[in-house]
Each structure stands twice: as structure tokens, then as C-alpha cells.
PDB file of N, CA and C in Angstrom:
ATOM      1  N   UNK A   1     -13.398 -24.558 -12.988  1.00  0.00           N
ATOM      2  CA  UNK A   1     -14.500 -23.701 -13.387  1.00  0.00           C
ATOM      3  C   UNK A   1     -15.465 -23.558 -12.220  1.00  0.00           C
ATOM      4  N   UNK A   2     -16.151 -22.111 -11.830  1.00  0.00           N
ATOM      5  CA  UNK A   2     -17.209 -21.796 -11.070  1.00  0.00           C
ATOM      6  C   UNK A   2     -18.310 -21.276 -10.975  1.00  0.00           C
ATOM      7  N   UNK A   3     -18.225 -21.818 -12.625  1.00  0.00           N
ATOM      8  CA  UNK A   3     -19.459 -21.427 -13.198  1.00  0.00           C
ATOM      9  C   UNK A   3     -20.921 -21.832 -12.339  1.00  0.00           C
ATOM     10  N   UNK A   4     -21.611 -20.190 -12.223  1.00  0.00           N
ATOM     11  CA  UNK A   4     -22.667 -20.265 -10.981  1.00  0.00           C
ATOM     12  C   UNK A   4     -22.644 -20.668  -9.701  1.00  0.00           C
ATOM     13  N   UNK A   5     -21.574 -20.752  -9.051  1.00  0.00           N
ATOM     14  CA  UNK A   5     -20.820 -20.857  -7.539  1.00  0.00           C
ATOM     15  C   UNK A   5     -21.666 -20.184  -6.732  1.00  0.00           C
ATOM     16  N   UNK A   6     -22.527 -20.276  -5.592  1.00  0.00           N
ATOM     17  CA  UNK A   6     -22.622 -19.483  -4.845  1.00  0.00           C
ATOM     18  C   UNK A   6     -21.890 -19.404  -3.575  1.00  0.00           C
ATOM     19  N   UNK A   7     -21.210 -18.485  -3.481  1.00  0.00           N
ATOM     20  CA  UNK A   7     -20.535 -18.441  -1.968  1.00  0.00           C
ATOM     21  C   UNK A   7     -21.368 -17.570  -0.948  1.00  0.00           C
ATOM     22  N   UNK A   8     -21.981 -18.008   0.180  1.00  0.00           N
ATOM     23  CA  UNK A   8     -22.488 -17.263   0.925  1.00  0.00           C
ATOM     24  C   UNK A   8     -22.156 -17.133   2.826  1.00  0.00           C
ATOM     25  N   UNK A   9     -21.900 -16.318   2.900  1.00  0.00           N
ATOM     26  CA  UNK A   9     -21.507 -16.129   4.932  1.00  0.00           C
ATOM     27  C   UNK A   9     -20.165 -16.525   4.494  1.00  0.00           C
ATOM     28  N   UNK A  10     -18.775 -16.672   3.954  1.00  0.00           N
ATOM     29  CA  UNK A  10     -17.962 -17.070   3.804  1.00  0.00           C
ATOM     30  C   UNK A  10     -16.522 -16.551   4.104  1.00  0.00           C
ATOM     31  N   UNK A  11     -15.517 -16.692   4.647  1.00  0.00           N
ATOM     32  CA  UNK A  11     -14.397 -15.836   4.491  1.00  0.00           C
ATOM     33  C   UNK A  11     -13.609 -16.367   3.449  1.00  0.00           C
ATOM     34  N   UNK A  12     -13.546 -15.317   2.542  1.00  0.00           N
ATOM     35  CA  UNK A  12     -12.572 -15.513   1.181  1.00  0.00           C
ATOM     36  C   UNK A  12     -11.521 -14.577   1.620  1.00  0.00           C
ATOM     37  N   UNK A  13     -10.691 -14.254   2.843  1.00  0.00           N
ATOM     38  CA  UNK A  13      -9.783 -13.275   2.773  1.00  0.00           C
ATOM     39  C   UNK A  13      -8.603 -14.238   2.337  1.00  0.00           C
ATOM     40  N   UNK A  14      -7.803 -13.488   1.757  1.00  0.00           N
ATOM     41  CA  UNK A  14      -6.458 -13.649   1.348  1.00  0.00           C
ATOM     42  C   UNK A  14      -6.406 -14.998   0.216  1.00  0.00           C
ATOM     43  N   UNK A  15      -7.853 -14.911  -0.268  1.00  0.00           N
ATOM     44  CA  UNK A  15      -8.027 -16.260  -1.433  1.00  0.00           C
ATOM     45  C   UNK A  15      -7.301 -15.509  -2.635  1.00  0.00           C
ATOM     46  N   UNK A  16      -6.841 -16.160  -3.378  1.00  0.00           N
ATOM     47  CA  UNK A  16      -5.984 -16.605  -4.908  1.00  0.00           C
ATOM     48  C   UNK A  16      -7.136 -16.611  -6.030  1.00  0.00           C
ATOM     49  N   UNK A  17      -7.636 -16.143  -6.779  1.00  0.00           N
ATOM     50  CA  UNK A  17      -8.433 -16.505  -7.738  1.00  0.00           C
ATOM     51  C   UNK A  17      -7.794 -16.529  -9.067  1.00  0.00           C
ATOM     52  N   UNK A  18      -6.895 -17.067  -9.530  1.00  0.00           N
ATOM     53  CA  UNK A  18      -5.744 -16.520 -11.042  1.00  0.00           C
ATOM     54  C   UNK A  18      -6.577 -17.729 -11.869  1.00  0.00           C
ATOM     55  N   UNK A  19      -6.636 -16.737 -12.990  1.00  0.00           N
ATOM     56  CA  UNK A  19      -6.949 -17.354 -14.177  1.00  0.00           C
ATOM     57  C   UNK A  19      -8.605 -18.235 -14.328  1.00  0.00           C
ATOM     58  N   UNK A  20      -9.238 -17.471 -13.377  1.00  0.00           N
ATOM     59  CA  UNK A  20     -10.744 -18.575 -13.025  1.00  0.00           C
ATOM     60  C   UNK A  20     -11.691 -18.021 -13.884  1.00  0.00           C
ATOM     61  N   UNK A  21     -12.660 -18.957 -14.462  1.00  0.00           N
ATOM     62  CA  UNK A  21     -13.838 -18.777 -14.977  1.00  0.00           C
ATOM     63  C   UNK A  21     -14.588 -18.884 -13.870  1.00  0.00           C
ATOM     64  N   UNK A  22     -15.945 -17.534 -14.034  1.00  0.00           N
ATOM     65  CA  UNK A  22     -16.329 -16.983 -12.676  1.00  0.00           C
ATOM     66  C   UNK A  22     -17.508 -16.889 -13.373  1.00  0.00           C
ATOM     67  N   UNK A  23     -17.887 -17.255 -14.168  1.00  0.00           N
ATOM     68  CA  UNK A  23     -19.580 -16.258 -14.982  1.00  0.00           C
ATOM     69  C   UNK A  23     -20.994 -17.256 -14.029  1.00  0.00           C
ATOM     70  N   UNK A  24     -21.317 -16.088 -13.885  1.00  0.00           N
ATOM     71  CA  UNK A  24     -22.476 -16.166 -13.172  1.00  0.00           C
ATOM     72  C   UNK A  24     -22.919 -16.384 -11.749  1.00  0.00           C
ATOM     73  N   UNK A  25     -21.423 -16.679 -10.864  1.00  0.00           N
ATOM     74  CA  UNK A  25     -21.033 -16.555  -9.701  1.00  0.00           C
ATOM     75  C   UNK A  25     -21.958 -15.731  -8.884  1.00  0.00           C
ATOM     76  N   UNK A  26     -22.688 -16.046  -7.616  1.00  0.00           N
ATOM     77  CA  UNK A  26     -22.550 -14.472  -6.703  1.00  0.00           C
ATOM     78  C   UNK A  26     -21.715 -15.122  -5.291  1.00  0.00           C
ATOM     79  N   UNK A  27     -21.399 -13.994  -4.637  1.00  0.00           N
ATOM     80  CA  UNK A  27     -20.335 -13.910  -3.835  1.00  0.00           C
ATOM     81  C   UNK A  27     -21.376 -13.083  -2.797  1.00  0.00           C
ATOM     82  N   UNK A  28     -22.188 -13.358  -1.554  1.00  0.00           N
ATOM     83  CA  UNK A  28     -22.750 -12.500  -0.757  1.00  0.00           C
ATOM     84  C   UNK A  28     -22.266 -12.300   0.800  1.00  0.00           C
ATOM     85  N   UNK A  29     -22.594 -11.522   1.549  1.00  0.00           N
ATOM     86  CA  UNK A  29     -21.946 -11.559   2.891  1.00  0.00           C
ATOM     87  C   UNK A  29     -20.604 -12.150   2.943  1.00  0.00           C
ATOM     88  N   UNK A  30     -19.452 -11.877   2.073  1.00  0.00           N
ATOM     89  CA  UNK A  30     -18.632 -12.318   2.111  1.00  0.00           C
ATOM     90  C   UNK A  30     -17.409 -11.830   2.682  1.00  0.00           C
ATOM     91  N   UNK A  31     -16.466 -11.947   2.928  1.00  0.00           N
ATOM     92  CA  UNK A  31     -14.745 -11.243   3.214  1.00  0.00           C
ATOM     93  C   UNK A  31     -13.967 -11.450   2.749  1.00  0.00           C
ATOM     94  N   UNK A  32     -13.455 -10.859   1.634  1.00  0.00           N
ATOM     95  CA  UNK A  32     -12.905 -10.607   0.583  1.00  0.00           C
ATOM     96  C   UNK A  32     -11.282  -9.596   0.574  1.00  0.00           C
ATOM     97  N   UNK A  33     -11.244  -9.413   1.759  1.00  0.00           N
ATOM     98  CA  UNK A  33     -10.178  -8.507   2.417  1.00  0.00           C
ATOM     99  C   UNK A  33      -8.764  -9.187   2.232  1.00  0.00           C
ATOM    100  N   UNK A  34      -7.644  -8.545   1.185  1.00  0.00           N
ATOM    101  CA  UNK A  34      -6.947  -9.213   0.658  1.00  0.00           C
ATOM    102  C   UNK A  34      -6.691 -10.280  -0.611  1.00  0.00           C
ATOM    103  N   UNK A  35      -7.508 -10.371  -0.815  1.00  0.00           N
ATOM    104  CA  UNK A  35      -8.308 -11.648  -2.272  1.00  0.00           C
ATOM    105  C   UNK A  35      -7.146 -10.578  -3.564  1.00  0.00           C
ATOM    106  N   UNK A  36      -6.906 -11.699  -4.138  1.00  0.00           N
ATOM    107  CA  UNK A  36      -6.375 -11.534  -5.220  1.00  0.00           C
ATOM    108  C   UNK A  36      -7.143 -11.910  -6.129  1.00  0.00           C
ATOM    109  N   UNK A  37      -7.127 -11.115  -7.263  1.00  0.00           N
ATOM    110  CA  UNK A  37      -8.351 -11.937  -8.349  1.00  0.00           C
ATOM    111  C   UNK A  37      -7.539 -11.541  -9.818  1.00  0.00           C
ATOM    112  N   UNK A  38      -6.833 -11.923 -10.318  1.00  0.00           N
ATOM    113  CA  UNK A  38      -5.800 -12.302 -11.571  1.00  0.00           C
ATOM    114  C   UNK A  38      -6.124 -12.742 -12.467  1.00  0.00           C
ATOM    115  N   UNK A  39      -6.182 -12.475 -13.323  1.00  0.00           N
ATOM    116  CA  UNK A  39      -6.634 -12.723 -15.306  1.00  0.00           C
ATOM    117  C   UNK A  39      -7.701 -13.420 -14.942  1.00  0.00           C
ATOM    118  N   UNK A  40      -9.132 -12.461 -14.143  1.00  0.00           N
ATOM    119  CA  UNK A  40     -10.059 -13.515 -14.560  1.00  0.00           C
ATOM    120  C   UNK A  40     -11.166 -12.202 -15.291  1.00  0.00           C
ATOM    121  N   UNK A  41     -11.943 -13.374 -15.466  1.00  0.00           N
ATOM    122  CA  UNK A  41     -12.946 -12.432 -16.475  1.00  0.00           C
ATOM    123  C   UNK A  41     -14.443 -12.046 -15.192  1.00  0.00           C
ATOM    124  N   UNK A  42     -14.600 -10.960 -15.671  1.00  0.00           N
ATOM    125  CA  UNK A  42     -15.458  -9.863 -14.341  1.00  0.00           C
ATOM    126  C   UNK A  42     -16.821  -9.309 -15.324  1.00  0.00           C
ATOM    127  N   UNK A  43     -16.811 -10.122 -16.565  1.00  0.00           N
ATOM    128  CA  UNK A  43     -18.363  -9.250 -17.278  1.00  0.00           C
ATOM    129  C   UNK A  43     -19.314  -9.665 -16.619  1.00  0.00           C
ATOM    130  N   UNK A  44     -20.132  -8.324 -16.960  1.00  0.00           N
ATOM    131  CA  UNK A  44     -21.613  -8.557 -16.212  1.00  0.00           C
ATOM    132  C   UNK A  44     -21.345  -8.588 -14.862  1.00  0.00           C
ATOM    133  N   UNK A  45     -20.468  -8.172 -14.245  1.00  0.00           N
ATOM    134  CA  UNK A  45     -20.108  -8.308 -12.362  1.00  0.00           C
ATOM    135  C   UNK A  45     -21.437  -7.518 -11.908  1.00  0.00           C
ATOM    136  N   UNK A  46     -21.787  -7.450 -10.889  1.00  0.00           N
ATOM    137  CA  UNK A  46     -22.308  -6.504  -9.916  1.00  0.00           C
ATOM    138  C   UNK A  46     -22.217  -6.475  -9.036  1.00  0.00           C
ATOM    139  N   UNK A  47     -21.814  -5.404  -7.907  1.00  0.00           N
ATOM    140  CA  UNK A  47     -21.108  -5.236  -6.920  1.00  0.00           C
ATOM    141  C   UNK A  47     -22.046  -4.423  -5.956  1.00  0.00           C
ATOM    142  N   UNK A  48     -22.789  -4.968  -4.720  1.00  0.00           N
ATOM    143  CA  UNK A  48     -23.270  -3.898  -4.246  1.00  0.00           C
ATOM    144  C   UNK A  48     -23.224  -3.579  -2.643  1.00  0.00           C
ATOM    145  N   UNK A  49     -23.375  -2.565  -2.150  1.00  0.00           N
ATOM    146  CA  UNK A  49     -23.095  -2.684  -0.526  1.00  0.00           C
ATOM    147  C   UNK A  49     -21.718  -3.322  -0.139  1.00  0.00           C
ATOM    148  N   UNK A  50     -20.626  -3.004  -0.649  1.00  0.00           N
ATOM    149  CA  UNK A  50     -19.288  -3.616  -0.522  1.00  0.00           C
ATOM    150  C   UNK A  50     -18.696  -2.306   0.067  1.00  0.00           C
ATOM    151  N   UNK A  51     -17.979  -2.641   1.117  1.00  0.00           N
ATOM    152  CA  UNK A  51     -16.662  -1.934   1.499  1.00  0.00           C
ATOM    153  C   UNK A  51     -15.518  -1.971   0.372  1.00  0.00           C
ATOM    154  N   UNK A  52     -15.556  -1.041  -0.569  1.00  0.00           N
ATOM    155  CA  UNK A  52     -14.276  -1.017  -1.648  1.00  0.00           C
ATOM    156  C   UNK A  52     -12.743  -0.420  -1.416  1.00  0.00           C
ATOM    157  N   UNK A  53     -12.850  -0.182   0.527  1.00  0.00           N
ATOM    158  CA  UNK A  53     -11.500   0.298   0.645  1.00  0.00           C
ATOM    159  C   UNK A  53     -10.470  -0.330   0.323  1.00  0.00           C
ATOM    160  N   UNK A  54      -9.108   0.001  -0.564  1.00  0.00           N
ATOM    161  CA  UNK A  54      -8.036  -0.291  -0.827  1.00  0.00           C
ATOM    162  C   UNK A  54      -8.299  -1.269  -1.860  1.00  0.00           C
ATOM    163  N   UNK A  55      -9.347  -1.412  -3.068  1.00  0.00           N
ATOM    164  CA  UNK A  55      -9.956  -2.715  -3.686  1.00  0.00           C
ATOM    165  C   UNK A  55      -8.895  -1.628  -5.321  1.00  0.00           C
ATOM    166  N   UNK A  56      -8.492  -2.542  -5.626  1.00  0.00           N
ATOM    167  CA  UNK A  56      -7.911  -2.125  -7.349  1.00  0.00           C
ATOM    168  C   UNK A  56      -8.289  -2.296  -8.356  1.00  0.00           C
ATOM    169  N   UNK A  57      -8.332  -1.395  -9.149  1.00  0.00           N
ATOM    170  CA  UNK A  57      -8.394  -2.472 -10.659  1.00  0.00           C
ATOM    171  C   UNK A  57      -7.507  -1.498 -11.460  1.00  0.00           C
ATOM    172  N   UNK A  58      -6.771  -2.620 -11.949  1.00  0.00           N
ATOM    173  CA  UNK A  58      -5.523  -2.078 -13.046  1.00  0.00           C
ATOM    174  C   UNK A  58      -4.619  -1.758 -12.014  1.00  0.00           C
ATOM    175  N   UNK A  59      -4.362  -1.619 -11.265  1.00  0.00           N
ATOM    176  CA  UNK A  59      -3.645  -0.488  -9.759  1.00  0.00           C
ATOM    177  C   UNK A  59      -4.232   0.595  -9.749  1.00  0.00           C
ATOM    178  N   UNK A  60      -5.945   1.155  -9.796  1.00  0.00           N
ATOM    179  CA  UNK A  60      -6.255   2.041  -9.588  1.00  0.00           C
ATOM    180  C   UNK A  60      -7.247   2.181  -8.635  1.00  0.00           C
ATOM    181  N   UNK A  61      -6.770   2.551  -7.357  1.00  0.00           N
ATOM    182  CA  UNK A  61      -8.506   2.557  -6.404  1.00  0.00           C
ATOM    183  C   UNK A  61      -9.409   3.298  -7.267  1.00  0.00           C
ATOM    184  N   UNK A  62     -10.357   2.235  -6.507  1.00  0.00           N
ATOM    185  CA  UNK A  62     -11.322   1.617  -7.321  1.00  0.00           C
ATOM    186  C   UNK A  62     -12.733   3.112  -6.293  1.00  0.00           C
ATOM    187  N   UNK A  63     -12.157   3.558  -5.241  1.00  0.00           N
ATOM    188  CA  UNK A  63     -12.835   4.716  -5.106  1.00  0.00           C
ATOM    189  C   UNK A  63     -12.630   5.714  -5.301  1.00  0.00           C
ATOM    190  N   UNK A  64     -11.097   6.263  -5.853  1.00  0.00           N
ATOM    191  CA  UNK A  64     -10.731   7.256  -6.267  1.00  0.00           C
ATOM    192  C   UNK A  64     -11.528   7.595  -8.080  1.00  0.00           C
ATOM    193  N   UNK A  65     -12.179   6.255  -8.703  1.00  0.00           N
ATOM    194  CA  UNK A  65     -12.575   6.070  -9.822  1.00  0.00           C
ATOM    195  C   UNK A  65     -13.935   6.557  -9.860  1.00  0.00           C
ATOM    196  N   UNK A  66     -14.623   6.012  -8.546  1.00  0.00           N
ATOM    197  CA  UNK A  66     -16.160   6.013  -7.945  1.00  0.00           C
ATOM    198  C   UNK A  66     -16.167   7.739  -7.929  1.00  0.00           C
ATOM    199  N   UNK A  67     -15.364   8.481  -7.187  1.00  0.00           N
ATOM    200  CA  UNK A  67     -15.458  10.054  -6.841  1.00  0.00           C
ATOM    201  C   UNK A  67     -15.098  11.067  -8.415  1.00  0.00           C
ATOM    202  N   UNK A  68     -14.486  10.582  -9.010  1.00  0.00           N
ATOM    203  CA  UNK A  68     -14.076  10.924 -10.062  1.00  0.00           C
ATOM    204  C   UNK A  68     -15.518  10.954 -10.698  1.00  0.00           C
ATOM    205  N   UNK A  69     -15.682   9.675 -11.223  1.00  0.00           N
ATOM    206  CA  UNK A  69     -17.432   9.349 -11.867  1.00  0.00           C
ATOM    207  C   UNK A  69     -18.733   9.952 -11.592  1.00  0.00           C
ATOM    208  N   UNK A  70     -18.678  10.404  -9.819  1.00  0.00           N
ATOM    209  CA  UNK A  70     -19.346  11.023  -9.238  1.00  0.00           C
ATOM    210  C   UNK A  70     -19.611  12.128  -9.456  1.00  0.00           C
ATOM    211  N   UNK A  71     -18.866  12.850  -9.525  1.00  0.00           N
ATOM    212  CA  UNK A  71     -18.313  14.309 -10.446  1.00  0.00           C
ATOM    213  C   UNK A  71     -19.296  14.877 -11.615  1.00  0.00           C
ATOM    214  N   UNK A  72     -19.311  13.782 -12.365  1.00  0.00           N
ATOM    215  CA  UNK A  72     -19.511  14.013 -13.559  1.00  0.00           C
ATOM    216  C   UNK A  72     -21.013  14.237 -13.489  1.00  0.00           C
TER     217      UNK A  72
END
């Protein structure tokens, strides 16, 4: 469990996250490039000032979702 974790200045590339309890976590200045993140739970996330190139959810870029939304 990581419950309220702060990770800060950190390289998380090519980290594993499957199956983690994450609530209340923040993740700042981080590198995240490659990270797998697998059956975990993401409520209440907030995401900001992130490079979201090539980032998924479900298998759907996650900026093709952003431009879509944008739209509207």
C-alpha cells in the first residue's frame, strides 16, 4: 500500500505499478516514461503540466481523448 506516498524529483521510468493502492499519492517532477500502471485504482487523480505523449488509458491516447473533449 501507498497510501499518501509522495514521490518527488524521481525517475519512475519503466516502473510496474499492478494491482497498487495509490489513494492520495502525489507523484511531482517526476519520469514516468514507460510506467505501467495495471488494475490500479486512479479516483480523484489529478494530472497537471504532464507531457501525455503516447500515455493510454484503456488503449486509448489519452490526447487523442483531450482533442476530442476539446471540441466540444
Amino acid at each position: 500500500m501507498m497510501a499518501r506516498a509522495v514521490f518527488a524529483d524521481v525517475d519512475l521510468s519503466q516502473a510496474a505499478f499492478d494491482d497498487a493502492k495509490m489513494a492520495g499519492i502525489t507523484i511531482r517532477n517526476a519520469n514516468l516514461e514507460g510506467a505501467d500502471l495495471s488494475d490500479v485504482s486512479l479516483r480523484d487523480v489529478t494530472i497537471t503540466n504532464a507531457d501525455l505523449t503516447g500515455m493510454k488509458i484503456n488503449g486509448v491516447l489519452v490526447t487523442d481523448m483531450l482533442a476530442v473533449w476539446q471540441k466540444q
